[in-house]
N, C-alpha and C. Protein backbone atom coordinates (compact mmCIF):
# COMPACT_ATOMS: atom_id res chain seq x y z
N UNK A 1 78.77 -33.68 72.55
CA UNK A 1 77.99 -32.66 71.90
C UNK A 1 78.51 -32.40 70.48
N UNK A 2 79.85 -32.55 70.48
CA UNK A 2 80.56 -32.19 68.64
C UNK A 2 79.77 -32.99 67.80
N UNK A 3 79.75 -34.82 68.69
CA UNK A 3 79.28 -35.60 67.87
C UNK A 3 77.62 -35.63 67.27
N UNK A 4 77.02 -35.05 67.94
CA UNK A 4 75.48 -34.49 67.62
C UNK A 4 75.69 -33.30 66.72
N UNK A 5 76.71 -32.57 66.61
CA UNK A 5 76.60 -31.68 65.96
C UNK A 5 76.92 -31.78 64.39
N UNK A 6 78.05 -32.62 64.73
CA UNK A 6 78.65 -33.27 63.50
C UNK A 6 77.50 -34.15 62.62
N UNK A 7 76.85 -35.43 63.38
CA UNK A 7 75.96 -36.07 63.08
C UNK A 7 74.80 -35.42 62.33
N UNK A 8 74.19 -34.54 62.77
CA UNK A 8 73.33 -33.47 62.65
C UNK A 8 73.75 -32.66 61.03
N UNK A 9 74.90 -32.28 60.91
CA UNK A 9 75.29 -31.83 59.59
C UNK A 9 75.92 -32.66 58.71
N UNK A 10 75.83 -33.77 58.88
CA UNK A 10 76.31 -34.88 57.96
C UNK A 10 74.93 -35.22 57.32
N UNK A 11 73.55 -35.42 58.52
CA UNK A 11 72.54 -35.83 57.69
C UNK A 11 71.96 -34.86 56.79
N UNK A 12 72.46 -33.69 56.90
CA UNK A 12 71.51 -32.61 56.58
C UNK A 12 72.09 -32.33 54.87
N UNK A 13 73.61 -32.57 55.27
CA UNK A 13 74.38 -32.45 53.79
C UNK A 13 75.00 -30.91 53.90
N UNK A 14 75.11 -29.97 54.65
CA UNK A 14 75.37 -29.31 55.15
C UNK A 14 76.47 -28.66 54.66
N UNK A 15 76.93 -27.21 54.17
CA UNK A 15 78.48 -26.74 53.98
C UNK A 15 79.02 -27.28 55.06
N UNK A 16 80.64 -27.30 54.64
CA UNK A 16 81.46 -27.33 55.47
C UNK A 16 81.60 -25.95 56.84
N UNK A 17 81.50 -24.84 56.14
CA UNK A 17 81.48 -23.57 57.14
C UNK A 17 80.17 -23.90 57.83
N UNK A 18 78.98 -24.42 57.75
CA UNK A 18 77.94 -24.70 58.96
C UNK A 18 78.54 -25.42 59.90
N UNK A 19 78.99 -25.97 59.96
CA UNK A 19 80.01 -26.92 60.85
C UNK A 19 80.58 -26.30 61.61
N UNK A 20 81.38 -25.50 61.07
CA UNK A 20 82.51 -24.74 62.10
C UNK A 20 81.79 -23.87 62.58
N UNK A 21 81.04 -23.10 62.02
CA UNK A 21 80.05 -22.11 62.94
C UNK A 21 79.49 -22.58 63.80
N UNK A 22 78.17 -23.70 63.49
CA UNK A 22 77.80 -24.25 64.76
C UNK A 22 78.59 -24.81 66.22
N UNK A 23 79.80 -25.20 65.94
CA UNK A 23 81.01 -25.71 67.04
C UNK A 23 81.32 -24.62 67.65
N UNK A 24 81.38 -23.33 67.09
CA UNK A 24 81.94 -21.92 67.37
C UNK A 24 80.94 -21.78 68.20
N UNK A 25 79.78 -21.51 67.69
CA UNK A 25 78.57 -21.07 68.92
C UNK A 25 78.39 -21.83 69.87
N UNK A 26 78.47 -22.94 69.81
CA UNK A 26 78.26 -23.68 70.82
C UNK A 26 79.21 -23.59 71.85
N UNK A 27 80.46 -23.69 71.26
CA UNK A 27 81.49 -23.34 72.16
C UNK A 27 82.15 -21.65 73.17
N UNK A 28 81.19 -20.97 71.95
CA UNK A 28 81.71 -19.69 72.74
C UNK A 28 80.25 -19.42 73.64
N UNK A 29 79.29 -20.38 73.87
CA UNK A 29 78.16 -19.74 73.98
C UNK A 29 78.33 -20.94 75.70
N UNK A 30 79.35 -22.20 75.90
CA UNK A 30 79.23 -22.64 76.58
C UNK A 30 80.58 -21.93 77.65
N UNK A 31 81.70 -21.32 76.78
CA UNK A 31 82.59 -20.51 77.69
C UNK A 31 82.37 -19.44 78.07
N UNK A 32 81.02 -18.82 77.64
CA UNK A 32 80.49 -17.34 78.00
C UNK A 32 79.80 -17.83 79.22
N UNK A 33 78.83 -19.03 79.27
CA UNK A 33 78.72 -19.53 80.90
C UNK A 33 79.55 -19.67 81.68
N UNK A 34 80.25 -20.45 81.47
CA UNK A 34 81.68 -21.08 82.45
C UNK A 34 82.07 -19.68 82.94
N UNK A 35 82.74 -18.70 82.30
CA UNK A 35 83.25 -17.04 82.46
C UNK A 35 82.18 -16.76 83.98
N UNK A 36 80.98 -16.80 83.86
CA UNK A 36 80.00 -16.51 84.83
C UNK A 36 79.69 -17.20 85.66
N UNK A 37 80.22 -18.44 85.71
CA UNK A 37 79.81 -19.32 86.80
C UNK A 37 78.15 -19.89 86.59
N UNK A 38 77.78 -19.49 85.31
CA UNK A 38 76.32 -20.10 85.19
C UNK A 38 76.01 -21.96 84.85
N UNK A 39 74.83 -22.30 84.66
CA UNK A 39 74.80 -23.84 84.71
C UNK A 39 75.25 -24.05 82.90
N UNK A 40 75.67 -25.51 82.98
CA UNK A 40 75.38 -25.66 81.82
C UNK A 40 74.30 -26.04 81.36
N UNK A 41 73.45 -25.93 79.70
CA UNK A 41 72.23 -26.14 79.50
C UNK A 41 72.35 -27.71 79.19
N UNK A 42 71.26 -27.94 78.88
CA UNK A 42 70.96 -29.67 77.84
C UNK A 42 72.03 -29.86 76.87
N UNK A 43 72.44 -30.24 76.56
CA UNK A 43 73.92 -30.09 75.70
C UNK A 43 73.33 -31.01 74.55
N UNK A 44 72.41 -31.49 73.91
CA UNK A 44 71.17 -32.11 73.15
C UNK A 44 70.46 -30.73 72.37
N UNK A 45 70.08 -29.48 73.39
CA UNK A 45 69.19 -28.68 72.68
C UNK A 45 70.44 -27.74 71.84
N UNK A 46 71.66 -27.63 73.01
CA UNK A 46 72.23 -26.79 72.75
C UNK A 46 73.08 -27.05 70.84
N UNK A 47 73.43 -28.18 71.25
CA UNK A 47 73.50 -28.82 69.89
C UNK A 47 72.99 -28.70 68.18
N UNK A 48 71.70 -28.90 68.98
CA UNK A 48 70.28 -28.74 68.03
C UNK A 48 70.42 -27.46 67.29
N UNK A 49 70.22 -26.94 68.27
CA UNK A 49 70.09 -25.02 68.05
C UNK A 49 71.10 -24.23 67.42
N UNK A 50 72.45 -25.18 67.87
CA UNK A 50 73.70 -24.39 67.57
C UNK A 50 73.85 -24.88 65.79
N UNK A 51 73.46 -26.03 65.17
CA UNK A 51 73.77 -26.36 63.95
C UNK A 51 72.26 -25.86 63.52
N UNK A 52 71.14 -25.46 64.00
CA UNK A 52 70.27 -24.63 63.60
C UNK A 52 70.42 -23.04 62.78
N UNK A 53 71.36 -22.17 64.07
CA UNK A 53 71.51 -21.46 64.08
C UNK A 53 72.86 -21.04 62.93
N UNK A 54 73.28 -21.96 62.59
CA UNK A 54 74.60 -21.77 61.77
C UNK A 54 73.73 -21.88 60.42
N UNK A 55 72.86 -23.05 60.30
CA UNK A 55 72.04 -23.39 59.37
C UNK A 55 71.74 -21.92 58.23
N UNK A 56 71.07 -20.92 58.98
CA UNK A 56 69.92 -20.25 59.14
C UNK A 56 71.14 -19.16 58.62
N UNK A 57 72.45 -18.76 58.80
CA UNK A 57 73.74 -18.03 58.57
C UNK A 57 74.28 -18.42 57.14
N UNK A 58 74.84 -19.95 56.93
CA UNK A 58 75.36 -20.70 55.57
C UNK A 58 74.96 -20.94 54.45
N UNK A 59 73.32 -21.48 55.01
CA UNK A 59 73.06 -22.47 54.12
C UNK A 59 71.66 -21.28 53.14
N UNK A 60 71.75 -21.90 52.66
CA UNK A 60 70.62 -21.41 51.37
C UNK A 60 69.13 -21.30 51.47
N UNK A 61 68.77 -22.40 52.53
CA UNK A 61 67.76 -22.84 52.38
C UNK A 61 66.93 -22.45 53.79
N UNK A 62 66.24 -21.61 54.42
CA UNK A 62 66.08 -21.72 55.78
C UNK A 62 65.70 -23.13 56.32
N UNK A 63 66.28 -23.63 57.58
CA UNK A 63 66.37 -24.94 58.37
C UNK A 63 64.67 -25.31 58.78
N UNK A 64 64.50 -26.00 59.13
CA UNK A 64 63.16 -26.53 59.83
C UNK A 64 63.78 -26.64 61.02
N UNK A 65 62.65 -26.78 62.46
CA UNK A 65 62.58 -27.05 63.47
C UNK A 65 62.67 -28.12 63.71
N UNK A 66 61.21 -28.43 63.00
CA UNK A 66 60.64 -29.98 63.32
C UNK A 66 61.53 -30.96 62.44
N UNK A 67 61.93 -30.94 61.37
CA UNK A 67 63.07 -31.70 60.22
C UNK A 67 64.31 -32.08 61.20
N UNK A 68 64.56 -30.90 61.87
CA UNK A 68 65.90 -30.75 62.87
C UNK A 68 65.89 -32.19 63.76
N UNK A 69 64.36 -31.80 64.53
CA UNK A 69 63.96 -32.34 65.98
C UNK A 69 63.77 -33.67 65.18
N UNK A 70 63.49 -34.35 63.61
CA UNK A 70 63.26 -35.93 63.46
C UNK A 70 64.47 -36.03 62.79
N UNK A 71 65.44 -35.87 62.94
CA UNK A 71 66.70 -36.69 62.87
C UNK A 71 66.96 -37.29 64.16
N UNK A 72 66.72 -36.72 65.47
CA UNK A 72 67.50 -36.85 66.12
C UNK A 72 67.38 -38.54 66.86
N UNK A 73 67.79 -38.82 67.78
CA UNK A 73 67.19 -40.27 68.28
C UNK A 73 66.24 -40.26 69.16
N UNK A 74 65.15 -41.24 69.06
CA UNK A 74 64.09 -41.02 70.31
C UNK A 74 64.45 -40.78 71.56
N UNK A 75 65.77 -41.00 72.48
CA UNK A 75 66.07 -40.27 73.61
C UNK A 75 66.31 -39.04 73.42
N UNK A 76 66.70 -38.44 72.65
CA UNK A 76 66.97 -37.43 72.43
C UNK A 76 65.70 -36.22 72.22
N UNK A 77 65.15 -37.11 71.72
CA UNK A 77 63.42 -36.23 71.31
C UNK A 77 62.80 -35.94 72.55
N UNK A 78 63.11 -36.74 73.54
CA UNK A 78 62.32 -36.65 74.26
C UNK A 78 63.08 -35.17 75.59
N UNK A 79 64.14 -34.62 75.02
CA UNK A 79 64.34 -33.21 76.08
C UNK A 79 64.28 -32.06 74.31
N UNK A 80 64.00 -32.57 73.30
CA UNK A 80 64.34 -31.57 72.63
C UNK A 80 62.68 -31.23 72.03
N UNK A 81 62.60 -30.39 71.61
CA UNK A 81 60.82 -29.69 71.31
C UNK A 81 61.23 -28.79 70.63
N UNK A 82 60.23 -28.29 69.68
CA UNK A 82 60.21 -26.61 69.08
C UNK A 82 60.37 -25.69 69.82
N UNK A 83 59.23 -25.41 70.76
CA UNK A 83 59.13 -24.14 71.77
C UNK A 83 60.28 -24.14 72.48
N UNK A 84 60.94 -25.70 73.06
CA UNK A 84 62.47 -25.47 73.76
C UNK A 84 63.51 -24.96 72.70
N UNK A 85 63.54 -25.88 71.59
CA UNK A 85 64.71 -24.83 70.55
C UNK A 85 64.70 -22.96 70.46
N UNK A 86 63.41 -22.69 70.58
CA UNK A 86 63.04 -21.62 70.31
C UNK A 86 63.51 -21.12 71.39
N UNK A 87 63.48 -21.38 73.25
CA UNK A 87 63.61 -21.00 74.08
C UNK A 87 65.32 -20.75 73.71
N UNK A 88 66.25 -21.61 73.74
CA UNK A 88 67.26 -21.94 73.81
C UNK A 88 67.72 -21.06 72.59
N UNK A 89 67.32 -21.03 71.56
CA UNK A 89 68.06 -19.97 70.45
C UNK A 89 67.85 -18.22 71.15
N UNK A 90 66.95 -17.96 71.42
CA UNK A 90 66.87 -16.98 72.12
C UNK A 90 67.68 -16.65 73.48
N UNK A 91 67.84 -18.01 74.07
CA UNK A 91 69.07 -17.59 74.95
C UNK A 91 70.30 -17.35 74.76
N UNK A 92 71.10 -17.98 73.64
CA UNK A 92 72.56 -18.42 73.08
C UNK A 92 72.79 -16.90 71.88
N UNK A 93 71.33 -16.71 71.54
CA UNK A 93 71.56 -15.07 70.99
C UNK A 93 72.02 -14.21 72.00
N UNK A 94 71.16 -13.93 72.95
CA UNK A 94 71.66 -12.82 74.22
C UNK A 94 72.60 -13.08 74.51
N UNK A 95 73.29 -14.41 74.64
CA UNK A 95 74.28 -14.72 75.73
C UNK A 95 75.23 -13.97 74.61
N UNK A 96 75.61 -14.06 73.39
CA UNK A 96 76.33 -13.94 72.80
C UNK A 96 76.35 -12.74 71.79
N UNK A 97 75.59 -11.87 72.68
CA UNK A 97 75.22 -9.94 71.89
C UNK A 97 74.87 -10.41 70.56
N UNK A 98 74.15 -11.37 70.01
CA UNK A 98 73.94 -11.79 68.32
C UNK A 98 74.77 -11.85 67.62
N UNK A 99 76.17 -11.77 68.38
CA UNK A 99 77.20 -11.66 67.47
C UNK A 99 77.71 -13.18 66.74
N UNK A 100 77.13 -13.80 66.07
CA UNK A 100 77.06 -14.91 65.05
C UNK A 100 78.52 -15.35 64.40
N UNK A 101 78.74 -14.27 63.61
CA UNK A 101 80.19 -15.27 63.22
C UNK A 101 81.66 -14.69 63.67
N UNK A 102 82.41 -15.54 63.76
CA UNK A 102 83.76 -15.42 63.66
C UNK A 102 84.00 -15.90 62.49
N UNK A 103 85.58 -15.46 61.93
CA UNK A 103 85.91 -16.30 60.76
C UNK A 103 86.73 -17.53 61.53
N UNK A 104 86.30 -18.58 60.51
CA UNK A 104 86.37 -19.72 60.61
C UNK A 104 87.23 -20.35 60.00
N UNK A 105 88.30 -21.49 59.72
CA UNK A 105 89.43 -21.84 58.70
C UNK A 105 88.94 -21.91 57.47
N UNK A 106 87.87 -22.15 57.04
CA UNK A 106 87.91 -22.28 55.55
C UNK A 106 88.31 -21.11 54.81
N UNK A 107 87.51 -20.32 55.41
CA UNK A 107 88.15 -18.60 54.34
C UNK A 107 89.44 -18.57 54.15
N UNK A 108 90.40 -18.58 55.54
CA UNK A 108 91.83 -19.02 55.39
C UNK A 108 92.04 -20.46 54.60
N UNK A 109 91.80 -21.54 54.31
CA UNK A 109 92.66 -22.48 53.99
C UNK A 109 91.89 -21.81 52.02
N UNK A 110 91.24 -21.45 51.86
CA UNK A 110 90.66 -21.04 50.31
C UNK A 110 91.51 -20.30 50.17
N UNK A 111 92.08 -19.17 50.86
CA UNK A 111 92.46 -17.92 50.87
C UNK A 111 94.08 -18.55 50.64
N UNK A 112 94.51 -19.57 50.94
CA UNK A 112 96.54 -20.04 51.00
C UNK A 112 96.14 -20.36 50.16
N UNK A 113 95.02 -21.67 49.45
CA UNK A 113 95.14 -22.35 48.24
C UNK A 113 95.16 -21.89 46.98
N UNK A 114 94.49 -20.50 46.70
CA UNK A 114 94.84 -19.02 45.96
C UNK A 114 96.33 -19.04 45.84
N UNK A 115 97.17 -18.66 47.04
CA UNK A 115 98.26 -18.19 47.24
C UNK A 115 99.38 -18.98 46.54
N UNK A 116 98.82 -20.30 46.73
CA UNK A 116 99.60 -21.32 46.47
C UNK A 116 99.14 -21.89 44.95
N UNK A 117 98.56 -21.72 44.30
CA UNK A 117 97.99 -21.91 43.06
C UNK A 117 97.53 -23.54 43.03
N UNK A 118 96.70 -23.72 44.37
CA UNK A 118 96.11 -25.07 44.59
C UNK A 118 94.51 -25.21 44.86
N UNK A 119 93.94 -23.82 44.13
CA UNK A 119 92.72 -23.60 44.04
C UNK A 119 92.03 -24.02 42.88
N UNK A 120 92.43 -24.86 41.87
CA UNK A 120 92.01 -25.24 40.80
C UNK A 120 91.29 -26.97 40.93
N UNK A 121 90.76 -27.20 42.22
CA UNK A 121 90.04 -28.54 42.58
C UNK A 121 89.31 -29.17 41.59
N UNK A 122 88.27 -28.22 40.41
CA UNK A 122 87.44 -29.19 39.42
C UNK A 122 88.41 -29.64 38.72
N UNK A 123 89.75 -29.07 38.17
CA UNK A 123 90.52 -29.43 36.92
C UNK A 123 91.78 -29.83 37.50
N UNK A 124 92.21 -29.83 38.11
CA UNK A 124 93.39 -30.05 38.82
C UNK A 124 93.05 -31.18 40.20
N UNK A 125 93.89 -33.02 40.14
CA UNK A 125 93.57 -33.70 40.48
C UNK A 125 94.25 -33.68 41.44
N UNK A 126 95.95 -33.20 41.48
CA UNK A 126 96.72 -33.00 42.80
C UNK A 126 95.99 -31.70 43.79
N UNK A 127 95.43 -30.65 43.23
CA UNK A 127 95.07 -30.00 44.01
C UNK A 127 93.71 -30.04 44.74
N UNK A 128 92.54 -31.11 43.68
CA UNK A 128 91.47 -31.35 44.49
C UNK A 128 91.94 -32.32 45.89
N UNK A 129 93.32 -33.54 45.47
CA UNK A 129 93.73 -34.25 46.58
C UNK A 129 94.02 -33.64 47.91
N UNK A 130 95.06 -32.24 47.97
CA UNK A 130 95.17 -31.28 48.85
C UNK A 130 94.44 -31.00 49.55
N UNK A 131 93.44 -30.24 48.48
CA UNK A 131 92.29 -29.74 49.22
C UNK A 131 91.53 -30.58 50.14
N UNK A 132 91.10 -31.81 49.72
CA UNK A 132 90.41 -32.70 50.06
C UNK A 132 91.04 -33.07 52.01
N UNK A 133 92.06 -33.25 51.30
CA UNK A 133 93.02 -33.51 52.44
C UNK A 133 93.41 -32.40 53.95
N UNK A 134 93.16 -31.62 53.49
CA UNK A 134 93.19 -29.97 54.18
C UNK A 134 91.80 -30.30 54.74
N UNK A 135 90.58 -30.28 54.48
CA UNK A 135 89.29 -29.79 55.07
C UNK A 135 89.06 -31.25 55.80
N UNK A 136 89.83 -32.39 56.03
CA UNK A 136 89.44 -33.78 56.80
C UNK A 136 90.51 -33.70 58.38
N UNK A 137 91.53 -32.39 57.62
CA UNK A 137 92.04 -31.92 59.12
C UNK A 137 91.27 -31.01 59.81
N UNK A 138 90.93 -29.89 59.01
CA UNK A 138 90.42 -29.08 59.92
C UNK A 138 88.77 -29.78 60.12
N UNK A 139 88.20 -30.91 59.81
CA UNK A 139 87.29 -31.74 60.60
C UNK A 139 87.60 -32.53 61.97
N UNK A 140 89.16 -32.65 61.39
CA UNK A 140 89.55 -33.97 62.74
C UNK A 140 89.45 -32.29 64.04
N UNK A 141 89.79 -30.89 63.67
CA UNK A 141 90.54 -30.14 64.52
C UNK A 141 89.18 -29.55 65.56
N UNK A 142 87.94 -29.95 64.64
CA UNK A 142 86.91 -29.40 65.53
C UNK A 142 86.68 -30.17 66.76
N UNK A 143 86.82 -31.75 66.76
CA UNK A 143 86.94 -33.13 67.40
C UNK A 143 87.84 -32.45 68.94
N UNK A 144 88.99 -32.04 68.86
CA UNK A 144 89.53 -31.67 69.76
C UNK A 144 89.99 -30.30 70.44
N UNK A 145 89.83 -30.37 71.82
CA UNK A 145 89.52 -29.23 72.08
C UNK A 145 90.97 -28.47 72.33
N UNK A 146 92.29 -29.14 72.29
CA UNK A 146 93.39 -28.87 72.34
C UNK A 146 93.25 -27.17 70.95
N UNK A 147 92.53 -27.11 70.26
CA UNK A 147 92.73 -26.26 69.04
C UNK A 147 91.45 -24.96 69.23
N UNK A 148 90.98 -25.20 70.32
CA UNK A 148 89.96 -24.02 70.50
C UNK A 148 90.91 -22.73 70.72
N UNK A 149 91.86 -22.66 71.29
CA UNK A 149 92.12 -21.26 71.44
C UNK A 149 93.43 -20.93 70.21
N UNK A 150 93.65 -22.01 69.16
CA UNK A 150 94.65 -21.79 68.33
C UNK A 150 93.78 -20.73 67.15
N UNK A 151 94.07 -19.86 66.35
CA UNK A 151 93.44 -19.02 65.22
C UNK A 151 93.12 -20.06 64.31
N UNK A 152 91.99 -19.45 63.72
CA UNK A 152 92.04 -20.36 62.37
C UNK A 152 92.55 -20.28 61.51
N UNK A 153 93.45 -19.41 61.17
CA UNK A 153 94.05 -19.00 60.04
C UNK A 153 95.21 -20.19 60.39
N UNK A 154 96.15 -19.90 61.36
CA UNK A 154 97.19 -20.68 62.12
C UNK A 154 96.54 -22.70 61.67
N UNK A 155 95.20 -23.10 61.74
CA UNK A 155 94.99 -23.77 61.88
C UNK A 155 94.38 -24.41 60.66
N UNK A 156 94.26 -23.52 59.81
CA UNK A 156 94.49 -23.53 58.16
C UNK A 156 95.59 -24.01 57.39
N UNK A 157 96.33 -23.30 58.09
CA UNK A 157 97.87 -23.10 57.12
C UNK A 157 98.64 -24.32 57.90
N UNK A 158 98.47 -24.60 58.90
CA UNK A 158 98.94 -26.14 59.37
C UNK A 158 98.11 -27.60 58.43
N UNK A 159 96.74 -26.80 58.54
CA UNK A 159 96.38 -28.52 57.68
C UNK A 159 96.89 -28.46 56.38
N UNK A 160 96.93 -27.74 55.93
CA UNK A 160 97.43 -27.37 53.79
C UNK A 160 98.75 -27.59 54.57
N UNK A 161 99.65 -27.14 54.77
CA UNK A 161 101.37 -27.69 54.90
C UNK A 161 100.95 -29.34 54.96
N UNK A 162 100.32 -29.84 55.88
CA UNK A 162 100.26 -30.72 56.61
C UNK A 162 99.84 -32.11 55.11
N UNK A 163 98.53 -31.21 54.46
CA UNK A 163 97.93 -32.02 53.69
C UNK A 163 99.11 -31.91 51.94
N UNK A 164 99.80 -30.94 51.90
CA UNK A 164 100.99 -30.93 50.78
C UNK A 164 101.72 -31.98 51.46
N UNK A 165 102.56 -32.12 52.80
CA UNK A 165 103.90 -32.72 52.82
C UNK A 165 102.74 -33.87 52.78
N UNK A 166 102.08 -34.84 53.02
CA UNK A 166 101.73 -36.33 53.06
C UNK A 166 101.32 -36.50 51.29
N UNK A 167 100.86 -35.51 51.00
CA UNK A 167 100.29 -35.88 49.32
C UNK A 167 101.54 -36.37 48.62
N UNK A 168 101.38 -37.68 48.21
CA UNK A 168 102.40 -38.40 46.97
C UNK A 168 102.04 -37.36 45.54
N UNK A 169 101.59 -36.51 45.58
CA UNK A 169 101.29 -35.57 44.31
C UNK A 169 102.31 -34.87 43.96
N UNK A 170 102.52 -34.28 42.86
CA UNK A 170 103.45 -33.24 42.23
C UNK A 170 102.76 -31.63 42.60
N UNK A 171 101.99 -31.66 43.47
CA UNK A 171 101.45 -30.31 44.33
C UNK A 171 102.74 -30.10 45.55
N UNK A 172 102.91 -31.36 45.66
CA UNK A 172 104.25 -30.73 47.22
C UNK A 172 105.53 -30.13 46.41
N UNK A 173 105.69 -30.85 45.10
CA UNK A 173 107.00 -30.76 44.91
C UNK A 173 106.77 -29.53 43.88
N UNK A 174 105.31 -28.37 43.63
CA UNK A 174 104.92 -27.33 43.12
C UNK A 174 105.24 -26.42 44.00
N UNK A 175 104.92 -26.72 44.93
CA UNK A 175 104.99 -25.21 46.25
C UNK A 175 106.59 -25.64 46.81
N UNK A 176 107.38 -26.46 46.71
CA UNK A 176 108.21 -26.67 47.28
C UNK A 176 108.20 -27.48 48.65
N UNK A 177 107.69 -27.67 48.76
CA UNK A 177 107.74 -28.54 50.46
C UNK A 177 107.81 -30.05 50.15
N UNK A 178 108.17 -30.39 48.93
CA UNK A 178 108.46 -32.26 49.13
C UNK A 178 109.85 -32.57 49.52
C-alpha cells in the first residue's frame, strides 16, 4: 500500500509533506481498525483516498477523482471508482474524528536546519547536499514500519545527524560532527 501511495505522489509531483500525511492517514486510519477488531478495507481505495485526502490538505491545487482513478493500473481500476473513493473518504474521516494532521518530520527537519544554519539550500551547495540527503531518509523511513511509533521530530534529527556525518561537505565539519 506505501508503494501505491508513494507511486501515486511521484506521478502527481506532489510536496514532500503530501506524502507523509497520506502514510499518516492511512496508517492511523488502518490502526484505528485493528484497535476495534474491524475488517481491513481494499488497501487500493484506501491508498487512493489517503494521497487524495492529503492532496486536498498540502497541495495548492484541489485533486481530481477521476485524474487520481487514471493513473492507477487497469487492475487496480477495476475495485477503485469515484462513488467508492467518495464512500471510503467519508469513512477514514469518521473513523478518524476529521482529525487530518499530525506534524510530520519535515517541519522538524526545516525547523534543525534553521538551528543549524543549513537552511540556505538555493545558495548554499553543502547545505542543499544535507538537505537533499535528510528528506531521502525520512522517504526511506516511511518504507518501514519499524519507525511508525518513533516521533518525527526524533526521526528528523536522526536523518540531518545522519545526512551531516555521511556528507564529504564542509557542512559536517560547520556544525561540528565530522
Amino acid at each position: 500500500m506505501v508503494g501505491l501511495i508513494t507511486d501515486l505522489h511521484r506521478l502527481k509531483d506532489y510536496k514532500v509533506e503530501s506524502l507523509h500525511l497520506a502514510i499518516s492517514v492511512a496508517d492511523r486510519y488502518l490502526a484505528s481498525l485493528a484497535a476495534r477488531g474491524a475488517c481491513c478495507p481494499n488497501l487500493t481505495l484506501l491508498a487512493t483516498i489517503s494521497v487524495l485526502i492529503a492532496a486536498k490538505l498540502e497541495q495548492p491545487i484541489s485533486p481530481s477523482f477521476n485524474r487520481m482513478i487514471n493513473l492507477l493500473s487497469e487492475e487496480q481500476k477495476k475495485v477503485v471508482n469515484k462513488s467508492e473513493l467518495i464512500r471510503m473518504e467519508r469513512m477514514v474521516l469518521r473513523e478518524l474524528e476529521f482529525s487530518m494532521h499530525r506534524a510530520g518530520p519535515i517541519p522538524f527537519l526545516e525547523r534543525f536546519q534553521r538551528l543549524l544554519d543549513l537552511d540556505q539550500e538555493k545558495t548554499d551547495k553543502a547545505a542543499k547536499q544535507v538537505g537533499f540527503c535528510a528528506r531521502q531518509f525520512l522517504k526511506f523511513t516511511t518504507m518501514k514500519s519499524e519507525y511508525l511509533d518513533m516521533r518525527p521530530s526524533l526521526i528528523a534529527a536522526a536523518s540531518l545527524n545522519l545526512s551531516i556525518n555521511l556528507s564529504m561537505t564542509s557542512a559536517a565539519e560547520k556544525v561540528g560532527l565530522k
